[in-house]
C-alpha atoms as a PDB file:
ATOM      1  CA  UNK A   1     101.354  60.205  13.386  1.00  0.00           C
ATOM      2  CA  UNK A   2      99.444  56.819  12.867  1.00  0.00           C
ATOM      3  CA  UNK A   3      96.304  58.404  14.526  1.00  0.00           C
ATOM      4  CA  UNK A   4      96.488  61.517  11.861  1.00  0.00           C
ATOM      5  CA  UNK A   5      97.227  59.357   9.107  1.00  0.00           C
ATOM      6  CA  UNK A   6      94.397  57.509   9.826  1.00  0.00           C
ATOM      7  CA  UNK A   7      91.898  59.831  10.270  1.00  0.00           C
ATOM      8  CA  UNK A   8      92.924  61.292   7.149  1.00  0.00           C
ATOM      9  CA  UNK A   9      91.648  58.592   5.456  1.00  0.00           C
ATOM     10  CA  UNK A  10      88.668  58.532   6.715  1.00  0.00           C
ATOM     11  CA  UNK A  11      88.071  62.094   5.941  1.00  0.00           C
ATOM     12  CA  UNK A  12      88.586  61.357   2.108  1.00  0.00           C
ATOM     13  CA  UNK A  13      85.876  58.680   2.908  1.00  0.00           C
ATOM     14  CA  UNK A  14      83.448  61.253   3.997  1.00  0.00           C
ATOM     15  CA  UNK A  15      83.260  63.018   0.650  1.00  0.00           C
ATOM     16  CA  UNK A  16      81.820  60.048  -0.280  1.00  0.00           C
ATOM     17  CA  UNK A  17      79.840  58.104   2.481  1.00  0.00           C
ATOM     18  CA  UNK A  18      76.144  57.434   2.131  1.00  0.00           C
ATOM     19  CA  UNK A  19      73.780  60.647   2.374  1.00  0.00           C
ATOM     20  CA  UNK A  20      71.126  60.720   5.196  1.00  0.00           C
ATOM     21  CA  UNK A  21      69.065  63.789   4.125  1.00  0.00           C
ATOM     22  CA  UNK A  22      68.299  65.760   1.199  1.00  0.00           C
ATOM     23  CA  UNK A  23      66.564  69.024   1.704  1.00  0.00           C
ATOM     24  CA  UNK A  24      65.025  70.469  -0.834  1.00  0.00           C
ATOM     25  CA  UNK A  25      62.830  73.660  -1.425  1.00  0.00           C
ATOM     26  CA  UNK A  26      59.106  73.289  -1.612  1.00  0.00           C
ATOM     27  CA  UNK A  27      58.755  74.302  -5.103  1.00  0.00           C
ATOM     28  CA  UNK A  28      60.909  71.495  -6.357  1.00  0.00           C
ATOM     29  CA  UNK A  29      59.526  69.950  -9.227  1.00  0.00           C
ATOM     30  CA  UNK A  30      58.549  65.811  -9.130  1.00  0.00           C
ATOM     31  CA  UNK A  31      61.141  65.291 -12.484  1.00  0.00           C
ATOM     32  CA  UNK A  32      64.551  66.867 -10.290  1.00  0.00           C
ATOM     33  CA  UNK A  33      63.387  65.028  -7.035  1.00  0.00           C
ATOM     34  CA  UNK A  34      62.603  61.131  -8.815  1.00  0.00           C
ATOM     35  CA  UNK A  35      66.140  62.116 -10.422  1.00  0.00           C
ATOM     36  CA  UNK A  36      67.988  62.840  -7.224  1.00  0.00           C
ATOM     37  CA  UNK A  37      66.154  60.513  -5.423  1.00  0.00           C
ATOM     38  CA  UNK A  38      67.400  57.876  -7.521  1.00  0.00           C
ATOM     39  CA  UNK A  39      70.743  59.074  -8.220  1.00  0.00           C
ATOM     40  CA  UNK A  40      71.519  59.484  -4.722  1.00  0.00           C
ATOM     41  CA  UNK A  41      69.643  56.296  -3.537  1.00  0.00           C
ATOM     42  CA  UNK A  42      67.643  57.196  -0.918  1.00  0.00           C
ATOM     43  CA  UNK A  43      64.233  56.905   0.267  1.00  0.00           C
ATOM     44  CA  UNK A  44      61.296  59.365   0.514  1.00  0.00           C
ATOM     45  CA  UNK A  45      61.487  59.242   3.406  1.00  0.00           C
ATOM     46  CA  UNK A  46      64.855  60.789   3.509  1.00  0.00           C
ATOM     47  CA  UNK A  47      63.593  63.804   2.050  1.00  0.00           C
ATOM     48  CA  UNK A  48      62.703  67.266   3.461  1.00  0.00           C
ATOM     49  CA  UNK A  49      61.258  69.821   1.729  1.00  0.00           C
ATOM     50  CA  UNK A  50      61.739  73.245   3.908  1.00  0.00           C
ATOM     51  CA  UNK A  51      59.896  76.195   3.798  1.00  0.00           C
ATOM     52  CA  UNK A  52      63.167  78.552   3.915  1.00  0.00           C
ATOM     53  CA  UNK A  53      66.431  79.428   2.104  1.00  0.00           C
ATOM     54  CA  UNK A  54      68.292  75.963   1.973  1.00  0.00           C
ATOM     55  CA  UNK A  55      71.919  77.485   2.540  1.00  0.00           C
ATOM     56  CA  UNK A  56      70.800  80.050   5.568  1.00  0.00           C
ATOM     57  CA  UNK A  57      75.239  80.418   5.349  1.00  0.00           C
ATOM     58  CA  UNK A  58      74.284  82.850   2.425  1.00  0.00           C
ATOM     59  CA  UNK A  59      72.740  85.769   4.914  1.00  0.00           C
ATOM     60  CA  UNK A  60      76.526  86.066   6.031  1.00  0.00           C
ATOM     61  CA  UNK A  61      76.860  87.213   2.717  1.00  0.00           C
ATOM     62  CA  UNK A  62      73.838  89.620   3.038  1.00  0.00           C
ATOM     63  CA  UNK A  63      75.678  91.039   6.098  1.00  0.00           C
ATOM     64  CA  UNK A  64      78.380  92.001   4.058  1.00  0.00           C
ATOM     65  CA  UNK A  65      76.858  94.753   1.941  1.00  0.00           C
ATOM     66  CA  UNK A  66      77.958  97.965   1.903  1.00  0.00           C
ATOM     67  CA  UNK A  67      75.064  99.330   3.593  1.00  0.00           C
ATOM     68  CA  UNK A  68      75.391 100.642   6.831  1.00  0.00           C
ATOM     69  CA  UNK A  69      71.707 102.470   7.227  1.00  0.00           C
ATOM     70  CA  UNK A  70      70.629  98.617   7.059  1.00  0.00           C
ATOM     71  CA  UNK A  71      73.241  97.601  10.332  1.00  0.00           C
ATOM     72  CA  UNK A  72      72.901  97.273  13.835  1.00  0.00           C
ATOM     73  CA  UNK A  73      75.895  99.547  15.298  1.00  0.00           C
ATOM     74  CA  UNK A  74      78.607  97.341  15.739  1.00  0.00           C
ATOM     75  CA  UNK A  75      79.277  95.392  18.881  1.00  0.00           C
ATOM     76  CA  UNK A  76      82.597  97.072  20.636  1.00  0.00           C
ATOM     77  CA  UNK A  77      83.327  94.500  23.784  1.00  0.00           C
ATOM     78  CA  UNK A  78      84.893  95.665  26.779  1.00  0.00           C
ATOM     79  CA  UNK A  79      88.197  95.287  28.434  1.00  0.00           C
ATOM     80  CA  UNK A  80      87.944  93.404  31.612  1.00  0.00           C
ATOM     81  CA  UNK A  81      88.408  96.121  34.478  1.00  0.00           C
ATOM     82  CA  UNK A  82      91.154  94.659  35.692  1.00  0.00           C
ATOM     83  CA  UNK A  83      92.629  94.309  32.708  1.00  0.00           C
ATOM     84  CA  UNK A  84      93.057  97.774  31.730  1.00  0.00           C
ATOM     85  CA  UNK A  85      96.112  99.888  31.964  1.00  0.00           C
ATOM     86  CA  UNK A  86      97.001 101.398  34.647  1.00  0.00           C
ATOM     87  CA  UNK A  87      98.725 104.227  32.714  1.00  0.00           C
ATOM     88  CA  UNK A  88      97.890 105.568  29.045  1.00  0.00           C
ATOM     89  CA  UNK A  89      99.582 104.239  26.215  1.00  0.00           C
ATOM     90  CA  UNK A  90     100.737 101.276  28.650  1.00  0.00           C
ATOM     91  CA  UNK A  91     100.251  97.915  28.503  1.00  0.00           C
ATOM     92  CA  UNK A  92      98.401  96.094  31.471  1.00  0.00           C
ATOM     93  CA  UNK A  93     100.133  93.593  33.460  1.00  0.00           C
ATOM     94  CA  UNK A  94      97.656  90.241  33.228  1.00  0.00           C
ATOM     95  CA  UNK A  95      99.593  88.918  36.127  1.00  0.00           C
ATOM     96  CA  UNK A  96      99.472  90.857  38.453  1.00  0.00           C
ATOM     97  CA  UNK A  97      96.037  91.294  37.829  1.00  0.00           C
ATOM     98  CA  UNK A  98      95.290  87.676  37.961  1.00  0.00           C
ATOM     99  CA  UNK A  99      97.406  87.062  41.564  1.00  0.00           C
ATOM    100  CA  UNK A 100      95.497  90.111  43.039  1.00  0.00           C
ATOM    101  CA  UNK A 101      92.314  88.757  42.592  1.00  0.00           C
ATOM    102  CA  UNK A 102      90.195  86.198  40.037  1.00  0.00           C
ATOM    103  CA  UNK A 103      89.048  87.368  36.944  1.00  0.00           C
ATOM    104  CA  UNK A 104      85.635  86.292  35.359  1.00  0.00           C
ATOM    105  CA  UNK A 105      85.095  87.334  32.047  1.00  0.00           C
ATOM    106  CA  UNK A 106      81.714  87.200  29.805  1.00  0.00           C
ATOM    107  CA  UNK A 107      82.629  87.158  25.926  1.00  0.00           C
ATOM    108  CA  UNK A 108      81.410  88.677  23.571  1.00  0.00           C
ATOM    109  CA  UNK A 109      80.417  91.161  26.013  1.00  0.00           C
ATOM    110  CA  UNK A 110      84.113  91.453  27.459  1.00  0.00           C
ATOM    111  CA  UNK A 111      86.698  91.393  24.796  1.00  0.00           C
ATOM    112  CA  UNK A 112      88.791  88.052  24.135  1.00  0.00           C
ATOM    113  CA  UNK A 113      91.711  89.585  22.746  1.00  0.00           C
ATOM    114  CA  UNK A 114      92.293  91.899  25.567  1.00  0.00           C
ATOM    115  CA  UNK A 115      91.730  88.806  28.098  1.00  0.00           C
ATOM    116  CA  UNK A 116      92.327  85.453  26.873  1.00  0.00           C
ATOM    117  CA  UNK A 117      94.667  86.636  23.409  1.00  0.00           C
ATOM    118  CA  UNK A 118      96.314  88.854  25.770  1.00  0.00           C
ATOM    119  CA  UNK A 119      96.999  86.657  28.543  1.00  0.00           C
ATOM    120  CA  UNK A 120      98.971  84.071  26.577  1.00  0.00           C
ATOM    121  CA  UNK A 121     100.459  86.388  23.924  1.00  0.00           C
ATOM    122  CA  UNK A 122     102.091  88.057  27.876  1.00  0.00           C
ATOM    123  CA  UNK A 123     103.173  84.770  29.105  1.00  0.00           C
ATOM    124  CA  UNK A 124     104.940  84.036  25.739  1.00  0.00           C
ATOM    125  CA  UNK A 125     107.031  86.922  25.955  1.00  0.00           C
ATOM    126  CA  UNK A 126     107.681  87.163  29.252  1.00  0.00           C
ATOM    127  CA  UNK A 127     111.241  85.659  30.660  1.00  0.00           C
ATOM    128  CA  UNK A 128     109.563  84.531  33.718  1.00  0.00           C
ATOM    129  CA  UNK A 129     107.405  82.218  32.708  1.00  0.00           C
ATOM    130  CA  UNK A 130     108.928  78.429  32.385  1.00  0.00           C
ATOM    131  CA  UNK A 131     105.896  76.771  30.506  1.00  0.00           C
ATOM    132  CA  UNK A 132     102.565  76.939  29.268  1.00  0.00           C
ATOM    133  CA  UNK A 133      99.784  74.376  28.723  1.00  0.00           C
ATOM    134  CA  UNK A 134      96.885  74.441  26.316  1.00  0.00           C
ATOM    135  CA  UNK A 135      93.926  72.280  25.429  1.00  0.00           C
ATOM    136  CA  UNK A 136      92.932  73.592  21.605  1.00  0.00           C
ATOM    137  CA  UNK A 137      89.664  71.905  20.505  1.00  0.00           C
ATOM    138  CA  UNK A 138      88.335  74.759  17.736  1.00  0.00           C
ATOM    139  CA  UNK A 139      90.061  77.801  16.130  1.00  0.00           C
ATOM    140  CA  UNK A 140      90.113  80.380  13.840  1.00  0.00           C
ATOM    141  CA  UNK A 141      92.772  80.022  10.177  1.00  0.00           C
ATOM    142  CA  UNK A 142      94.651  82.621  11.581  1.00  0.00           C
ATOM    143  CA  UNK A 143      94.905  81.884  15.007  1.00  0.00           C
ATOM    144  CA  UNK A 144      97.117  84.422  17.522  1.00  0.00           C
ATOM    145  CA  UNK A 145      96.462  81.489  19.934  1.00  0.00           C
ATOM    146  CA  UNK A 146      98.716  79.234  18.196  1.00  0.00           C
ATOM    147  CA  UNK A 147     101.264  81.876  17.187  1.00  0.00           C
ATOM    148  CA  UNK A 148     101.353  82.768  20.688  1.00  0.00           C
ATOM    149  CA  UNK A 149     102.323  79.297  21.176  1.00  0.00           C
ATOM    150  CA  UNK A 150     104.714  79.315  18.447  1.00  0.00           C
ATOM    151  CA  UNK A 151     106.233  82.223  19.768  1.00  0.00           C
ATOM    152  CA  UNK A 152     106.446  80.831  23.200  1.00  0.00           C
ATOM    153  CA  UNK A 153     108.550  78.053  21.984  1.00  0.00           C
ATOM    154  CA  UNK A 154     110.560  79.842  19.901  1.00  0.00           C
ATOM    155  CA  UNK A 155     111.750  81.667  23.381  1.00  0.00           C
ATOM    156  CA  UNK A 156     112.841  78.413  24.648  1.00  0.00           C
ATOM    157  CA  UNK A 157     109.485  77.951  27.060  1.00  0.00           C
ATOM    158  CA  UNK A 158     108.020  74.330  27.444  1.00  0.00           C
ATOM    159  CA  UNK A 159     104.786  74.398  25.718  1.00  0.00           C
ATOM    160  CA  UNK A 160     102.224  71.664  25.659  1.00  0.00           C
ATOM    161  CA  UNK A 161      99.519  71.865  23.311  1.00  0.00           C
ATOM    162  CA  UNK A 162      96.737  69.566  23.475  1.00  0.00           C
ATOM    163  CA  UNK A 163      95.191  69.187  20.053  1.00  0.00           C
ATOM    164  CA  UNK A 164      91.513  67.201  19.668  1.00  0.00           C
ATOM    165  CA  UNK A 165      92.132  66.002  16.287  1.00  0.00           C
ATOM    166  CA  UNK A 166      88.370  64.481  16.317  1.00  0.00           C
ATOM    167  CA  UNK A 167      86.616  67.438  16.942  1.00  0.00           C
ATOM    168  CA  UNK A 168      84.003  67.235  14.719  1.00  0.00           C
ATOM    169  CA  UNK A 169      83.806  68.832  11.179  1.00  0.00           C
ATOM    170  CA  UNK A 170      87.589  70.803  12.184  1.00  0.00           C
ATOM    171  CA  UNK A 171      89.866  67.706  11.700  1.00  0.00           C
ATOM    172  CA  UNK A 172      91.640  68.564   9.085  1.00  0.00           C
ATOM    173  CA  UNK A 173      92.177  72.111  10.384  1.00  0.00           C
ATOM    174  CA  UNK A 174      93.130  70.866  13.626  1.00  0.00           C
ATOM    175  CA  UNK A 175      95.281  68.420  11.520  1.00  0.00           C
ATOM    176  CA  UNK A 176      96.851  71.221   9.801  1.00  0.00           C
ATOM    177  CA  UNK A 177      97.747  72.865  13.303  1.00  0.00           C
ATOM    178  CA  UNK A 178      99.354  70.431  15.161  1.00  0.00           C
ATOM    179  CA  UNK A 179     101.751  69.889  12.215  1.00  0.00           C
ATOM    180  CA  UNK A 180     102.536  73.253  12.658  1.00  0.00           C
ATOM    181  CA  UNK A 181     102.581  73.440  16.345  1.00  0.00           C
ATOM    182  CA  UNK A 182     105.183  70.380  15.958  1.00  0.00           C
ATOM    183  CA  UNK A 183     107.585  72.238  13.187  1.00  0.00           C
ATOM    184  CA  UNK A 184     108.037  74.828  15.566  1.00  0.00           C
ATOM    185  CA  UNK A 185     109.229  72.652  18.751  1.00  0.00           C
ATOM    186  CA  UNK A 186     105.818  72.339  20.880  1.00  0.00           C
ATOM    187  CA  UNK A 187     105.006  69.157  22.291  1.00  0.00           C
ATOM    188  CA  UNK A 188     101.603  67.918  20.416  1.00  0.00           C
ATOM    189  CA  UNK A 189      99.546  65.303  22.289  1.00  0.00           C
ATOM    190  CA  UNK A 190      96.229  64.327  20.826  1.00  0.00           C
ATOM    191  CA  UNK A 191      94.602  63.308  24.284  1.00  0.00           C
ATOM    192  CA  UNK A 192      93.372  59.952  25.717  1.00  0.00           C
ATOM    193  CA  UNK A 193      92.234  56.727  23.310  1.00  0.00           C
ATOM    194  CA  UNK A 194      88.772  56.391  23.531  1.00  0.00           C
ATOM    195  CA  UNK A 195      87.984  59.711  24.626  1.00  0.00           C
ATOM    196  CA  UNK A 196      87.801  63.248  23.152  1.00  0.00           C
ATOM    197  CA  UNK A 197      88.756  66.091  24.998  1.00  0.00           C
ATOM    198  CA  UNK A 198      86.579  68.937  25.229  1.00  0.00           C
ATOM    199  CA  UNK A 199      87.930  70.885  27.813  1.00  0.00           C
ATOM    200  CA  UNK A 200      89.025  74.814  27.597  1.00  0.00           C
ATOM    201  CA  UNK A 201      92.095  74.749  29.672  1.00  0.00           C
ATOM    202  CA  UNK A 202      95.190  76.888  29.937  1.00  0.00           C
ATOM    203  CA  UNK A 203      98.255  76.586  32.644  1.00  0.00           C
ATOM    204  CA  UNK A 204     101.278  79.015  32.648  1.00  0.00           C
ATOM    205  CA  UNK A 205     103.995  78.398  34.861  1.00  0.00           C
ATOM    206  CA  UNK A 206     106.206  81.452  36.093  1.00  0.00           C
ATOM    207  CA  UNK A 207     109.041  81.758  38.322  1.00  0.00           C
ATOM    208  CA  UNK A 208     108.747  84.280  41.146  1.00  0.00           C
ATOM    209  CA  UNK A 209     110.908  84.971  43.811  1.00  0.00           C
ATOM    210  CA  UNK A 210     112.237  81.620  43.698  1.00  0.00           C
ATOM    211  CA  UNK A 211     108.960  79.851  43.653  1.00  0.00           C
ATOM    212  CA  UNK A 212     107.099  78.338  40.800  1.00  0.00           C
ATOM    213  CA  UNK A 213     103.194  80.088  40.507  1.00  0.00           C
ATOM    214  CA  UNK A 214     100.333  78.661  38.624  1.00  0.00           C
ATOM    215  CA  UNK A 215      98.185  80.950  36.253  1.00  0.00           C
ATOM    216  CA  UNK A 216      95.287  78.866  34.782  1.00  0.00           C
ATOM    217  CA  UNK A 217      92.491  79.215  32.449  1.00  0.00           C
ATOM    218  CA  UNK A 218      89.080  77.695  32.408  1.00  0.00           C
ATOM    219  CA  UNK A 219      86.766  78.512  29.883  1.00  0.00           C
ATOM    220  CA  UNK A 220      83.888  77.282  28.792  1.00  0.00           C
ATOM    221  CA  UNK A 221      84.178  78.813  24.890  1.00  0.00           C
ATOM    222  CA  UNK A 222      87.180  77.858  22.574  1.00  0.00           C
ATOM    223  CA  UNK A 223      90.312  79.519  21.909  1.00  0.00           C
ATOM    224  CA  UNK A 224      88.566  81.280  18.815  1.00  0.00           C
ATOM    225  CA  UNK A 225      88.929  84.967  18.757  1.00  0.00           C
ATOM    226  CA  UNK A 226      86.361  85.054  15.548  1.00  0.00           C
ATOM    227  CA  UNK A 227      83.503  82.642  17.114  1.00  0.00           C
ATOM    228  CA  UNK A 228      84.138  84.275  20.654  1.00  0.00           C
ATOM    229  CA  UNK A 229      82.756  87.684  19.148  1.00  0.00           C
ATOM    230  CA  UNK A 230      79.486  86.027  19.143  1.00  0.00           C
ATOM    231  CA  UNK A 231      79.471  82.943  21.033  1.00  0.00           C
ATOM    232  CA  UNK A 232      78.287  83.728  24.879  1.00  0.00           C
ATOM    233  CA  UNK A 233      81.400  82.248  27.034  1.00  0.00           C
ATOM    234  CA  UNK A 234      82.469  82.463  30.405  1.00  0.00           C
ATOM    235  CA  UNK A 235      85.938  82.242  31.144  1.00  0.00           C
ATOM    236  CA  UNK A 236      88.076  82.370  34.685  1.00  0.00           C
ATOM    237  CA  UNK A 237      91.428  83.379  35.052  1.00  0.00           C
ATOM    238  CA  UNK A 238      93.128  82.961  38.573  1.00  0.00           C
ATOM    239  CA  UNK A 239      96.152  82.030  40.276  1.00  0.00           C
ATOM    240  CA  UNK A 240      94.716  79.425  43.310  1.00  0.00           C
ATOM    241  CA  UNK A 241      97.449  76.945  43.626  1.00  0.00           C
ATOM    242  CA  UNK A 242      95.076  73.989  43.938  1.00  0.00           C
ATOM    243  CA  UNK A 243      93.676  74.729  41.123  1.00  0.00           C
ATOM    244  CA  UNK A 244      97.307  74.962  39.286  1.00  0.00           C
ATOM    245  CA  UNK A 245      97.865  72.032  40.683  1.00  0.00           C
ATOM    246  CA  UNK A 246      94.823  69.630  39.979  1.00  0.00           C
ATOM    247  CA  UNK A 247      95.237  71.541  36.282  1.00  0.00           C
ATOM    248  CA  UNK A 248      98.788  70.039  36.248  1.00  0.00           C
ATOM    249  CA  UNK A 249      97.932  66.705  37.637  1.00  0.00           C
ATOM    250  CA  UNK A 250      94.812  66.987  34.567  1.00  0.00           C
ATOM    251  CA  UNK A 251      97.722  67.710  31.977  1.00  0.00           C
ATOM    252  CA  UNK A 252      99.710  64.820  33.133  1.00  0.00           C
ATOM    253  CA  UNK A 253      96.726  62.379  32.838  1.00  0.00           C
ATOM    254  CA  UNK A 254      95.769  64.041  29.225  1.00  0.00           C
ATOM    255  CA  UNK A 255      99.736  63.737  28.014  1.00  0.00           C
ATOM    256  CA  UNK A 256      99.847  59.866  29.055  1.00  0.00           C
ATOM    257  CA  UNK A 257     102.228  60.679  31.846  1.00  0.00           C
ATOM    258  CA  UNK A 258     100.144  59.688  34.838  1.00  0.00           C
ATOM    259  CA  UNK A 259      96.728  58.418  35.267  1.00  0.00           C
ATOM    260  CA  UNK A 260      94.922  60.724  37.819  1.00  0.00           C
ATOM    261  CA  UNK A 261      91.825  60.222  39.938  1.00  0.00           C
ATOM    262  CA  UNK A 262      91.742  62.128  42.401  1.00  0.00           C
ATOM    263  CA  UNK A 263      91.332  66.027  41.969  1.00  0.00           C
ATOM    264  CA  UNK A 264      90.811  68.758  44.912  1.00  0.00           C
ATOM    265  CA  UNK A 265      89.200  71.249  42.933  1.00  0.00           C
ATOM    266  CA  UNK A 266      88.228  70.301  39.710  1.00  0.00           C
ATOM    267  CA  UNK A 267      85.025  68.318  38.587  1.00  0.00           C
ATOM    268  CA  UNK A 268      86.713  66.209  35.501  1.00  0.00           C
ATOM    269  CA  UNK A 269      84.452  63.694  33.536  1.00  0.00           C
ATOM    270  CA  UNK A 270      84.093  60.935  32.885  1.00  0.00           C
ATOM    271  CA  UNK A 271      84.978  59.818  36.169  1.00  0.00           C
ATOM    272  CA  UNK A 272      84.174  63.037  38.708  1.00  0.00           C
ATOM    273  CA  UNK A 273      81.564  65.475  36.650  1.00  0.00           C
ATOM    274  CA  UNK A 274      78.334  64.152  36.792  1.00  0.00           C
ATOM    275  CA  UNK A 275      79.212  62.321  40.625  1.00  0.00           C
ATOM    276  CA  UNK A 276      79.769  65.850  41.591  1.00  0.00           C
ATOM    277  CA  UNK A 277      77.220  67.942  39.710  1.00  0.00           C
ATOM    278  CA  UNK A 278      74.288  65.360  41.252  1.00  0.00           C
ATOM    279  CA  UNK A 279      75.992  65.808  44.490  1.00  0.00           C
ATOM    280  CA  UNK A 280      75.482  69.454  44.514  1.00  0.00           C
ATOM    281  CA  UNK A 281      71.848  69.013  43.375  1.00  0.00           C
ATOM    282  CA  UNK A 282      70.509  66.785  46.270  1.00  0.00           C
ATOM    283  CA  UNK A 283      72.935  69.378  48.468  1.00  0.00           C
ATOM    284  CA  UNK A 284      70.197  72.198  47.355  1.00  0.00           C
ATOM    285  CA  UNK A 285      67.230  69.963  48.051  1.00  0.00           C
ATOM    286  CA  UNK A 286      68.522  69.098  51.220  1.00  0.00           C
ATOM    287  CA  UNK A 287      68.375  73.090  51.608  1.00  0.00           C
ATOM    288  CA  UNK A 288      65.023  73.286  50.255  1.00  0.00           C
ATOM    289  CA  UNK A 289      63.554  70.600  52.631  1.00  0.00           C
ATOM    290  CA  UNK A 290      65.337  72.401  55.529  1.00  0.00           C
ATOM    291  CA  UNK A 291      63.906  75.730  54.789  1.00  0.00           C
ATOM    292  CA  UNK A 292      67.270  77.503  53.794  1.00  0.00           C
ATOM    293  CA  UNK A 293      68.355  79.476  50.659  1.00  0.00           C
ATOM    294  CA  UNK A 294      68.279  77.319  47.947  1.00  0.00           C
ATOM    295  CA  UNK A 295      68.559  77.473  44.337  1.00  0.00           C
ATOM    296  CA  UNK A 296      70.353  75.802  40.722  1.00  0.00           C
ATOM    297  CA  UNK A 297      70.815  77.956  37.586  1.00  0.00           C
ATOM    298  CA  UNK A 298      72.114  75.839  34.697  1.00  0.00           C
ATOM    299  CA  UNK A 299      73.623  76.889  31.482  1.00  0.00           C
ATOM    300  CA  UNK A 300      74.182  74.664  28.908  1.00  0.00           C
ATOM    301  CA  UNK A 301      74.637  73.538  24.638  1.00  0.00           C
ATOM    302  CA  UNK A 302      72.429  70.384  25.323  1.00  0.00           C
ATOM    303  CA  UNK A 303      70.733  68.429  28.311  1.00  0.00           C
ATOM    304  CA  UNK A 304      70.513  64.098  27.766  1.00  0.00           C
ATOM    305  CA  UNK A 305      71.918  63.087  31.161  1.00  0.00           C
ATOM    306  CA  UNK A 306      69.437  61.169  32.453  1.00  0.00           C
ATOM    307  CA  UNK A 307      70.813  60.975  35.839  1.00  0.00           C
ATOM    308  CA  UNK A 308      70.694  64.855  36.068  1.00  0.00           C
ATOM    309  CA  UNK A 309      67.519  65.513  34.569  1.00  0.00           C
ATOM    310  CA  UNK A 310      66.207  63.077  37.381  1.00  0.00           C
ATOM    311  CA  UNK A 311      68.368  64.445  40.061  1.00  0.00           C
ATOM    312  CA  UNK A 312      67.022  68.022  38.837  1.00  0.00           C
ATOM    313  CA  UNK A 313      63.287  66.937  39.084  1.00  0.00           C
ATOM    314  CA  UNK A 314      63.742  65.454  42.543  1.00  0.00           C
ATOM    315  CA  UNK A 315      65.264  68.721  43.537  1.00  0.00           C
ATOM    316  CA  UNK A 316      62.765  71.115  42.005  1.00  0.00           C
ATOM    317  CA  UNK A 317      59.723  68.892  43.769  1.00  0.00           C
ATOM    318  CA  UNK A 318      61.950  69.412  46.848  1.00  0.00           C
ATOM    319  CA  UNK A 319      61.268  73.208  46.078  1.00  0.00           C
ATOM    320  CA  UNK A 320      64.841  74.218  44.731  1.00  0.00           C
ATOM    321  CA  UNK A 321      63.991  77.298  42.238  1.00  0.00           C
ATOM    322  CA  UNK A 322      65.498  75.723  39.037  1.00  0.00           C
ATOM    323  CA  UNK A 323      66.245  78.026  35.817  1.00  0.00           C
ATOM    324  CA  UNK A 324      67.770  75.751  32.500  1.00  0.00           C
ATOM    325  CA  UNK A 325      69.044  77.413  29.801  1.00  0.00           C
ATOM    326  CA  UNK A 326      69.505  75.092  26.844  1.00  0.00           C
ATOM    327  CA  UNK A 327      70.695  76.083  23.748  1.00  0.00           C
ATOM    328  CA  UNK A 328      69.789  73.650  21.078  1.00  0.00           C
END
């Protein structure tokens, strides 16, 4: 509660901290800019004049219009093929689907809400399942995630929610779900000090046969069923017990039970991630050199690790076929 209250505060502060950039149309005339120049104290050099529409938010708008000869046909994704019923008019069974094999999904292309949404919304109303886990770093206002969780608890299930409080520019929306999550009996953690949690993690735990079975999540998107209809995610459902089991030994460390360091399965940064990511680099240029297969195909928001860049250049002069997507 101190962390929240705190950050509060400094959220009223950033209505009013110092500016670092005005952009401004080219057209703007000399008069308005000395003005807010002045008024807003900043240098010229803190100005930008741009070429295009200031608030590009506004083409949403655009999109709006009743005018469908102007429209792309709309984007319908598609239902995971082992996640569609068996029967019609039936519902699928996610769990059985997910202990017969692994599931990889590809949003938008593959439809969150019959995957992800449907997987947790399942677990929450099923009497088997004892608990479920979740990391929540961005969602939607009306979130079925959370009132999956809700409901969950509700049915007497122990639910963990993991709420990033500092993710950036959602605070107070994440602020405003945890109290929520909180009224309604989950147990709300808001990760390690000095570290934010970015992970896209879900564990359910269900009782079969007299034996407890781990059904985990790992994403790469977040638990938004409006963003993931245009953000490209990948997501993996499966029911490995190592990988239950390093995702329960992750929990523990993230809920201040236990600090963990040693994972079978799992690549978890700060400490294991970029150890084991260079690792598998100089594993492909040690292919290269020996004349196997070899080959690295990255996918990624942003690229500043300097120790992978370098362990990626040593590895493509090795002759490792590298392909880097980077989105921004």
């Amino acid at each position: 509660e101190n962390l929240i209250q705190a950050l509060e505060r400094e959220l009223l502060r950033r209505r009013f901290g110092p500016p670092i950039r005005l952009e401004i149309t080219e057209d703007m005339d000399p008069v308005t800019l000395d003005l807010l120049v002045r008024e807003l104290d900043i240098t010229q050099q803190e100005v930008y004049r741009l070429p295009s529409p200031l608030d590009l938010g506004g083409l949403f708008e655009l999109a709006k219009l009743p005018r469908p000869d102007l429209h792309y046909p709309r984007h319908v994704p598609t239902t995971p093929v082992q996640f569609q019923p068996g029967e019609p008019n039936t519902k699928p069974d996610l769990f059985r689907a997910i202990a017969a094999r692994d599931v990889l999904v590809h949003h938008p292309y593959e439809s969150f809400a019959t995957s992800v949404q449907a997987f947790l919304e399942q677990a929450a109303a099923d009497p088997n399942v004892l608990a479920i886990k979740q990391t929540l770093y961005r969602t939607s206002g009306d979130s079925p995630i959370v009132e999956a969780l809700i409901d969950a608890a509700a049915a007497g299930k122990q639910v963990l929610a993991l709420v990033e409080i500092k993710a950036r520019f959602d605070e107070q929306n994440n602020i405003t779900w945890a109290r929520k999550l909180e009224k309604a009996g989950v147990h709300v953690v808001y990760g390690l000090v000095g570290l934010k949690t970015h992970s896209k993690l879900v564990l359910v735990i269900r009782q079969e046969g007299g034996t407890l079975k781990h059904y985990s999540h790992i994403g790469t998107g977040n638990y938004n069923p409006k963003t993931s209809r245009i953000y490209e995610d990948m997501g993996l459902f499966t029911s490995d017990d190592i990988v239950g089991k390093d995702l329960t030994r992750l929990f523990n460390e993230l809920s201040g039970y236990a600090i963990e360091k040693k994972f079978k399965r799992l690549l978890v940064a700060p400490l294991h991630l970029r150890k084991g990511l260079v690792k598998r680099i100089q594993t492909e240029a040690e292919n290269a050199r020996a004349g196997k297969p070899s080959g690295i195909r990255i996918k990624v928001n942003s690229m500043v690790d300097e120790q992978i860049i370098d362990a990626l250049y040593l590895a493509s002069q090795a002759g490792v076929p590298v392909d880097i997507w980077v989105r921004g």
